[in-house]
Protein backbone atom coordinates (compact mmCIF):
# COMPACT_ATOMS: atom_id res chain seq x y z
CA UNK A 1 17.69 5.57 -0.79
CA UNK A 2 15.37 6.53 2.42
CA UNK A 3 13.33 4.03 3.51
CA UNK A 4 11.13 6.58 5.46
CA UNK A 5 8.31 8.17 4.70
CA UNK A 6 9.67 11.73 5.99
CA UNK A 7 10.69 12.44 2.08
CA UNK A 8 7.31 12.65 1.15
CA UNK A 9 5.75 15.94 0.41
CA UNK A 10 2.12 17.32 1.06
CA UNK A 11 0.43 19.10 -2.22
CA UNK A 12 -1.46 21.74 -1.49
CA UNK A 13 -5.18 21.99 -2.53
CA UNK A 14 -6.72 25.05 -4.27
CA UNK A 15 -8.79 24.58 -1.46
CA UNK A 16 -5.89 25.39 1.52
CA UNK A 17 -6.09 21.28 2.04
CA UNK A 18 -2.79 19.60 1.96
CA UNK A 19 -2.50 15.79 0.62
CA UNK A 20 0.60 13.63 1.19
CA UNK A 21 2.16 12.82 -2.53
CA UNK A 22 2.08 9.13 -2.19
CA UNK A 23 -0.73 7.24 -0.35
CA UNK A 24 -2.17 3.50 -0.26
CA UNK A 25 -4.45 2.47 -2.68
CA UNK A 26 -7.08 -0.04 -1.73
CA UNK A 27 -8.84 -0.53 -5.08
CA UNK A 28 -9.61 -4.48 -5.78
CA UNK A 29 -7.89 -5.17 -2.42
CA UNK A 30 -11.14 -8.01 -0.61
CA UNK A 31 -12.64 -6.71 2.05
CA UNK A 32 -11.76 -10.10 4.06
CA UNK A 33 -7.89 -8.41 3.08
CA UNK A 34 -7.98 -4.80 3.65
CA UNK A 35 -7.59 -4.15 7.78
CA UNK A 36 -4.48 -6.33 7.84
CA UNK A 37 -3.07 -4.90 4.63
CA UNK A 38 -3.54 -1.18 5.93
CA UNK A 39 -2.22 -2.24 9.29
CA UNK A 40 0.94 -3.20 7.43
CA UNK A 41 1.15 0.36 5.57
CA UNK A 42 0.28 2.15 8.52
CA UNK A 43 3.89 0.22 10.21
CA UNK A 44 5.47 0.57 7.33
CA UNK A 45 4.36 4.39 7.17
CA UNK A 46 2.05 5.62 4.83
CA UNK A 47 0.36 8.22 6.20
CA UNK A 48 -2.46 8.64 3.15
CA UNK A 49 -5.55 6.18 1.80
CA UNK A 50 -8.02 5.77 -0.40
CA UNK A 51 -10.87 3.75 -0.71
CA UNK A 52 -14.03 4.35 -2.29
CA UNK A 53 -17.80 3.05 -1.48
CA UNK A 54 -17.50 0.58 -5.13
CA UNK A 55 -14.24 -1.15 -3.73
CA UNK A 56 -16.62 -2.74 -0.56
CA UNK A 57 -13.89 -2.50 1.40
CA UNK A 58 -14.41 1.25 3.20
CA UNK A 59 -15.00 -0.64 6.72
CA UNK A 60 -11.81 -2.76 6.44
CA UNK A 61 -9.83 0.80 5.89
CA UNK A 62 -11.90 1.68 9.13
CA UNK A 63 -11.43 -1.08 10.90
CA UNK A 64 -7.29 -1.04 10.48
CA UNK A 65 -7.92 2.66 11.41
CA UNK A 66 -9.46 2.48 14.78
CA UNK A 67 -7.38 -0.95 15.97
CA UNK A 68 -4.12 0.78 15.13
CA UNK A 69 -5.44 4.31 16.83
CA UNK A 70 -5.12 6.59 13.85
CA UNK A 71 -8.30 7.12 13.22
CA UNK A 72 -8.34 10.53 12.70
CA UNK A 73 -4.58 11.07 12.50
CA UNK A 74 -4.18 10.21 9.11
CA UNK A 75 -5.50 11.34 5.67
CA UNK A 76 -8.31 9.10 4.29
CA UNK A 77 -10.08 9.86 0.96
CA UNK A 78 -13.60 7.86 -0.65
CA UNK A 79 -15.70 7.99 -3.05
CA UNK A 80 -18.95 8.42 -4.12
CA UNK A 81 -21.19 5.67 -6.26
CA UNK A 82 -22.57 6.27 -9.25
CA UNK A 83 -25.82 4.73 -8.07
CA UNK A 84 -25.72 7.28 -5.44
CA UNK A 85 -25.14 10.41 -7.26
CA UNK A 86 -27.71 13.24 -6.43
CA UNK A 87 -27.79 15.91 -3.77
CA UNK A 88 -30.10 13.78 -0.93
CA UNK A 89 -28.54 10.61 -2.11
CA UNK A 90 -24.98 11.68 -2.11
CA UNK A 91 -25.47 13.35 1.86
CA UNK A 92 -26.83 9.76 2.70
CA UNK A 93 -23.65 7.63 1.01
CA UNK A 94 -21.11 9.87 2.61
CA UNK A 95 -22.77 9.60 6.10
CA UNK A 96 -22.66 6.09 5.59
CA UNK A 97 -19.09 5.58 4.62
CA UNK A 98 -18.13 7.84 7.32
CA UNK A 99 -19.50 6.05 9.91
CA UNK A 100 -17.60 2.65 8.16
CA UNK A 101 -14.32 4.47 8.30
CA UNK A 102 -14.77 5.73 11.63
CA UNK A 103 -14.08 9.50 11.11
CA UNK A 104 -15.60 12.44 12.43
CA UNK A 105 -14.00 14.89 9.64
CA UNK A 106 -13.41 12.84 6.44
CA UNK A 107 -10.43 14.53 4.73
CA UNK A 108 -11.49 14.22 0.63
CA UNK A 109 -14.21 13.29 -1.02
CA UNK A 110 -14.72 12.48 -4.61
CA UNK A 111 -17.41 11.96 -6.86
CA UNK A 112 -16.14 8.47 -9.07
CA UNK A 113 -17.27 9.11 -12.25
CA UNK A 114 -19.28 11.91 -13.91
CA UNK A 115 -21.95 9.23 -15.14
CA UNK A 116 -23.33 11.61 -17.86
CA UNK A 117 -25.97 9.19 -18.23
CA UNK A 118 -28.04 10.10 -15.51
CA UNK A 119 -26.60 13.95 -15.51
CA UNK A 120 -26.48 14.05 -11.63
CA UNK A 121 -22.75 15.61 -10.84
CA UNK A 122 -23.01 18.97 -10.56
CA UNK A 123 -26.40 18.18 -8.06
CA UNK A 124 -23.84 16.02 -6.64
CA UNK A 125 -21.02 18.57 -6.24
CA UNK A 126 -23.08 20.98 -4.72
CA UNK A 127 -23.79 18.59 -2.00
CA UNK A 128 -19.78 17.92 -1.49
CA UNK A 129 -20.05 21.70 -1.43
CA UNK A 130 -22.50 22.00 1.44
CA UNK A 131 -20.16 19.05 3.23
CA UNK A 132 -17.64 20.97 3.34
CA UNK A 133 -19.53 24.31 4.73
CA UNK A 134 -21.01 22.01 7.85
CA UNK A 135 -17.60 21.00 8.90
CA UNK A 136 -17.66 17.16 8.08
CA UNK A 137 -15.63 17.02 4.98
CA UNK A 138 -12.16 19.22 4.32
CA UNK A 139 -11.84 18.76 0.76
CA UNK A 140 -14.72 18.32 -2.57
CA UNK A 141 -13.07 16.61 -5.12
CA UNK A 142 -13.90 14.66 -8.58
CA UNK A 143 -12.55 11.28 -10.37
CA UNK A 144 -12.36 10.59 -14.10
CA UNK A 145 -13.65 14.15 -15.00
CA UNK A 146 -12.97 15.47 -18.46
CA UNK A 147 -12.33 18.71 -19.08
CA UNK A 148 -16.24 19.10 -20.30
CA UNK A 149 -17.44 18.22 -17.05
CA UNK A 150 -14.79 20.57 -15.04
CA UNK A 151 -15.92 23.11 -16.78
CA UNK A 152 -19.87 22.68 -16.06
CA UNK A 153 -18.88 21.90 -12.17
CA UNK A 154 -17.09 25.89 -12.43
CA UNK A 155 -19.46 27.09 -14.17
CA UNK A 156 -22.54 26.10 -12.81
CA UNK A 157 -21.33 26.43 -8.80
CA UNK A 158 -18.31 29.00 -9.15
CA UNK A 159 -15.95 26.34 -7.82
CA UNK A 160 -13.72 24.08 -9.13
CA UNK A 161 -12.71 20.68 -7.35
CA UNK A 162 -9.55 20.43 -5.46
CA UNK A 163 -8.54 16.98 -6.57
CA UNK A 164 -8.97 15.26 -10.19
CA UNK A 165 -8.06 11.38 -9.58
CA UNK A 166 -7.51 10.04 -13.27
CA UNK A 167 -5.72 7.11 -15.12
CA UNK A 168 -2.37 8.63 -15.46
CA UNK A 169 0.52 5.94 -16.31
CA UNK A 170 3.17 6.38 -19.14
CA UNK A 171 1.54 4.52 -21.55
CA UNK A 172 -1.86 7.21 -21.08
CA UNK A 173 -0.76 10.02 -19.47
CA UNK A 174 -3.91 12.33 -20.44
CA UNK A 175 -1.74 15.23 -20.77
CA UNK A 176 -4.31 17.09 -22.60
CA UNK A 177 -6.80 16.52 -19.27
CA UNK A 178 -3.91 17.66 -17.17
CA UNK A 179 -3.18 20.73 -19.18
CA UNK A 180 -7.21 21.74 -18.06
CA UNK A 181 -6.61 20.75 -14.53
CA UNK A 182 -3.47 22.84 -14.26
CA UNK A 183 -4.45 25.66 -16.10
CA UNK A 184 -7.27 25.73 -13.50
CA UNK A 185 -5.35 24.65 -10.18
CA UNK A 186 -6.84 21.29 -9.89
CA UNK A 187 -4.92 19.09 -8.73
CA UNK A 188 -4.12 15.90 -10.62
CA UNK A 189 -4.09 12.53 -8.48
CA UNK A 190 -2.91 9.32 -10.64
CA UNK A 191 -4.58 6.08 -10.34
CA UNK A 192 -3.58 3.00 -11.79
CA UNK A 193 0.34 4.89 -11.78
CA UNK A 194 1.79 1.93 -13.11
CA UNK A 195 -0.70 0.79 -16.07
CA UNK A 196 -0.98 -2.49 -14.50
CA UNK A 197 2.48 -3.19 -15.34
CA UNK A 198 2.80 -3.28 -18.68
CA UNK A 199 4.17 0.49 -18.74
CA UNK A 200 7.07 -0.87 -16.20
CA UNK A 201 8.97 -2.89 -19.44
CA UNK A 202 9.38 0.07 -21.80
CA UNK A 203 12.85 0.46 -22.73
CA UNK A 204 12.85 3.56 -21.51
CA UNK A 205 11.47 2.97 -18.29
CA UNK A 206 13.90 -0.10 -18.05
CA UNK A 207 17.09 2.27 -18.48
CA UNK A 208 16.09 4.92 -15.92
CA UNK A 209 15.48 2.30 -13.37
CA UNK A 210 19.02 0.23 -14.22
CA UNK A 211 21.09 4.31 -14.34
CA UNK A 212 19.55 4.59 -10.70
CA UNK A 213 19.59 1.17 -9.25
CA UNK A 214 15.85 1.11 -8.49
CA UNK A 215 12.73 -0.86 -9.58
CA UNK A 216 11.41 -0.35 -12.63
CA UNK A 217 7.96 0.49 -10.62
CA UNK A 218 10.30 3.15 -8.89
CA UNK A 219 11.32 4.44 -11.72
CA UNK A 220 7.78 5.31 -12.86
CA UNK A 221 6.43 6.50 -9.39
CA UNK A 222 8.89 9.10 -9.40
CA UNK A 223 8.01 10.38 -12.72
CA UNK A 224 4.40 10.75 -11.16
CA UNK A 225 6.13 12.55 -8.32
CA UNK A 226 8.66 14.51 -10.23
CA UNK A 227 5.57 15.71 -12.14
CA UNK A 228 3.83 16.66 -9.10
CA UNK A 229 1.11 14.57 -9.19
CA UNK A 230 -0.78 12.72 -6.14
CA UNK A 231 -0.37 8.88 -6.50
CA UNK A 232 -2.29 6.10 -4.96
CA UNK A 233 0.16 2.40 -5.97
CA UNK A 234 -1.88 -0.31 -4.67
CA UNK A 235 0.18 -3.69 -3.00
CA UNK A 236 -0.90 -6.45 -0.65
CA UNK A 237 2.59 -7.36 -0.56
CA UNK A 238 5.00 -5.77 2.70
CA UNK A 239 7.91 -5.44 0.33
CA UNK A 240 6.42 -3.76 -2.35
CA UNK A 241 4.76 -1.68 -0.32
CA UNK A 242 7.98 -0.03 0.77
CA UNK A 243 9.14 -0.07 -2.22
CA UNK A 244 6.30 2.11 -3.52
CA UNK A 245 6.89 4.90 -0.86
CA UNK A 246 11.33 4.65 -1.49
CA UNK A 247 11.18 7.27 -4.08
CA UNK A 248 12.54 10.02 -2.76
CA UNK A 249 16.88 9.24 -2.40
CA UNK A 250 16.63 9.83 -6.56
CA UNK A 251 16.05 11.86 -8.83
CA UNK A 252 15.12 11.41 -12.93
CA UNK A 253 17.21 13.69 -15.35
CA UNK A 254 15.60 15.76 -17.30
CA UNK A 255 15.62 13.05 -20.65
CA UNK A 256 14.47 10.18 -18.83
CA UNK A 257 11.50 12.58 -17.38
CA UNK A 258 11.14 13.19 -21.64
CA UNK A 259 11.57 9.66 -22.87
CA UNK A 260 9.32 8.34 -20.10
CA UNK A 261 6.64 11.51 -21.21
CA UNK A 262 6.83 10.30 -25.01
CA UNK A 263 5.44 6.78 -24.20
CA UNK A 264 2.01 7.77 -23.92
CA UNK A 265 -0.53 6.45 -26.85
CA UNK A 266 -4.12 8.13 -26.86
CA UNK A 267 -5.29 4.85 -27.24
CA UNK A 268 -3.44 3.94 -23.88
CA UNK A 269 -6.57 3.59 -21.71
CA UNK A 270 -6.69 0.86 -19.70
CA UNK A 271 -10.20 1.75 -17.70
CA UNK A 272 -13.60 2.73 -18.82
CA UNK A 273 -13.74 5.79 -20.81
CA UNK A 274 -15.54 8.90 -18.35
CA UNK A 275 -17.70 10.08 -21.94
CA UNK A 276 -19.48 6.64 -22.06
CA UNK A 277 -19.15 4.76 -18.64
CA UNK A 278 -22.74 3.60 -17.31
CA UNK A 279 -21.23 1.06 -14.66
CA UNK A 280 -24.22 1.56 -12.27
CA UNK A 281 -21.49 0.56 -9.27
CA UNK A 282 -24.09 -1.17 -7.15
CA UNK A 283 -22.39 -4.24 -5.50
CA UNK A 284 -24.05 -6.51 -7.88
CA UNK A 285 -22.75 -4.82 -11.06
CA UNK A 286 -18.97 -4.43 -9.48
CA UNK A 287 -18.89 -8.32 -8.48
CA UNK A 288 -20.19 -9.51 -12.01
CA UNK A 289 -16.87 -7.01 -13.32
CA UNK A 290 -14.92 -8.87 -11.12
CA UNK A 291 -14.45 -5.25 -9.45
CA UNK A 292 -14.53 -6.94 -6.07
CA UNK A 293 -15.10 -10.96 -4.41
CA UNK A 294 -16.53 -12.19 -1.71
C-alpha cells in the first residue's frame, strides 16, 4: 500500500469547491494537544482539517498552521455553535474563529447542529450565504441536518449546502439521510467513520481487513471512501494517523462493500439525535459532557 497522501482524491462541491476525501479530525483532541498533533499530520501529510468553535481547540489548529507555514495552503473547515446561531451572531463567531485559525479565506463552514429549539438555521444559513458573497468563506455547509431541515434551508434561500457532515459508520450508516443528500448533490462528510470502534469487530469487517492485509479501521475507511464520502478519522497517535490516510493501494469487492452496508441498525446512533438535541454548546455545557478538558 502507498504511504502517501498523493492517492487521495478531492470531491467536488455543488458549489465548484473541491475537498480532499480524507482529512484530520480534531474533535475531543485538548486544546493543550492540538498544535503538536496537527504538526504531526501536517509531516505526515494530511492536507485537510476540521475543527469546530465547541471542540475549544480552533486556535491550536491555528497555531500548528502558522508555525508550520501552511496557513493558507491547506483546507481547514469549523463550525458554528449552537449558542451562536443567528444572522449577527453567526457573522461575529466566524470572524472570531477566523482570526484563531489564522486565515484570511476560511475554506468551509458549517452550521453544527440545526438546534430546532431555538429555530435559528436558516437565519443562520443566510449569513454563511452572505460569507461567501464578500469573499471570506469558499464553501456554506451544514452538520447533523435531516432531510426536514435540508429541505427548509432550499426552500426558504434557493440553495442547498455543499457539505452535510453526519454520523456515518457501519453500524448507522443513515442511508435514508444520504439518499436526500444525493438526490440533491450534497455532499455527505462522515464523522465518527469508525463508530468509536465497536463497528471495527464485525465479522464482516474483520474478513475484509484479514482478505487485504490491512487494519480493520482500514478496512472501514475505505468503505467510506469507496462510497464517496468525505471522512474526518480523528488520532493523537503518529502511527495511526498514517494508517488512517493508507487507504488507497486496495480496493473492497463488491460483497464486502454489501456485507459491510448490511451492518447498519437504525438504532445505531451513537451521538445526539439532530430532531431533539438542545446542547446549548457554550464552553460550560461541553466541559460538564466531557466534550472537552482543561
Amino acid at each position: 500500500m502507498t504511504d502517501k497522501y498523493d492517492g487521495v482524491q478531492d470531491i467536488r462541491l455543488n458549489d465548484g469547491v473541491t475537498i480532499p476525501q480524507v482529512g484530520f479530525g480534531t474533535y475531543q483532541i485538548p486544546a493543550k494537544d492540538t498544535q503538536r498533533a496537527v504538526e504531526e499530520a501536517l509531516e505526515i501529510g494530511y492536507r485537510h482539517f476540521d475543527t469546530a468553535a465547541a471542540y475549544y481547540n480552533e486556535e491550536g489548529v491555528g497555531a500548528a498552521l502558522r508555525a508550520t507555514g501552511m496557513a493558507g495552503k491547506v483546507f481547514v473547515a469549523t463550525k458554528l455553535r449552537n449558542c451562536d446561531q443567528g444572522y449577527e451572531p453567526t457573522k461575529v463567531a466566524f470572524e472570531e474563529s477566523r482570526r484563531k485559525l489564522g486565515v484570511d479565506v476560511l475554506d468551509l463552514y458549517l452550521i453544527h447542529w440545526p438546534f430546532p429549539a431555538i429555530d435559528r438555521y436558516v437565519e443562520t444559513f443566510k449569513a454563511l450565504l452572505d460569507l461567501k458573497s464578500e469573499g471570506v468563506l469558499r464553501s456554506a455547509g451544514v452538520s447533523n441536518f435531516l432531510p426536514e431541515h435540508l429541505q427548509r434551508l432550499i426552500d426558504e434561500t434557493g440553495q442547498a449546502p455543499s457539505i452535510n457532515q453526519i454520523e456515518v459508520h457501519p453500524r448507522f450508516s443513515q442511508p435514508e439521510v444520504r439518499a436526500y443528500c444525493a438526490e440533491h448533490d450534497i455532499a455527505v462528510e462522515a464523522y465518527s467513520p469508525l463508530g468509536h470502534g465497536g463497528d471495527m469487530n464485525t465479522p464482516a469487517v474483520l474478513a475484509a481487513a484479514e482478505h487485504h492485509g490491512v487494519s480493520p479501521a482500514q478496512a472501514v475507511l475505505r468503505w467510506h471512501v469507496q462510497s464517496g464520502r468525505v471522512i474526518i478519522p480523528k488520532s493523537s497517535h503518529p502511527d495511526r494517523m498514517r494508517q488512517n490516510l493508507d487507504l488507497f493501494g486496495f480496493e473492497l469487492t463488491d460483497a464486502e462493500m454489501a456485507a459491510i452496508d448490511a451492518l447498519h441498525d437504525p438504532q445505531g446512533r451513537i451521538s445526539g439525535d439532530p430532531a431533539t438535541n438542545v446542547n446549548s454548546q457554550s464552553w460550560a455545557d461541553q466541559f460538564s459532557r466531557g466534550n472537552v478538558v482543561r
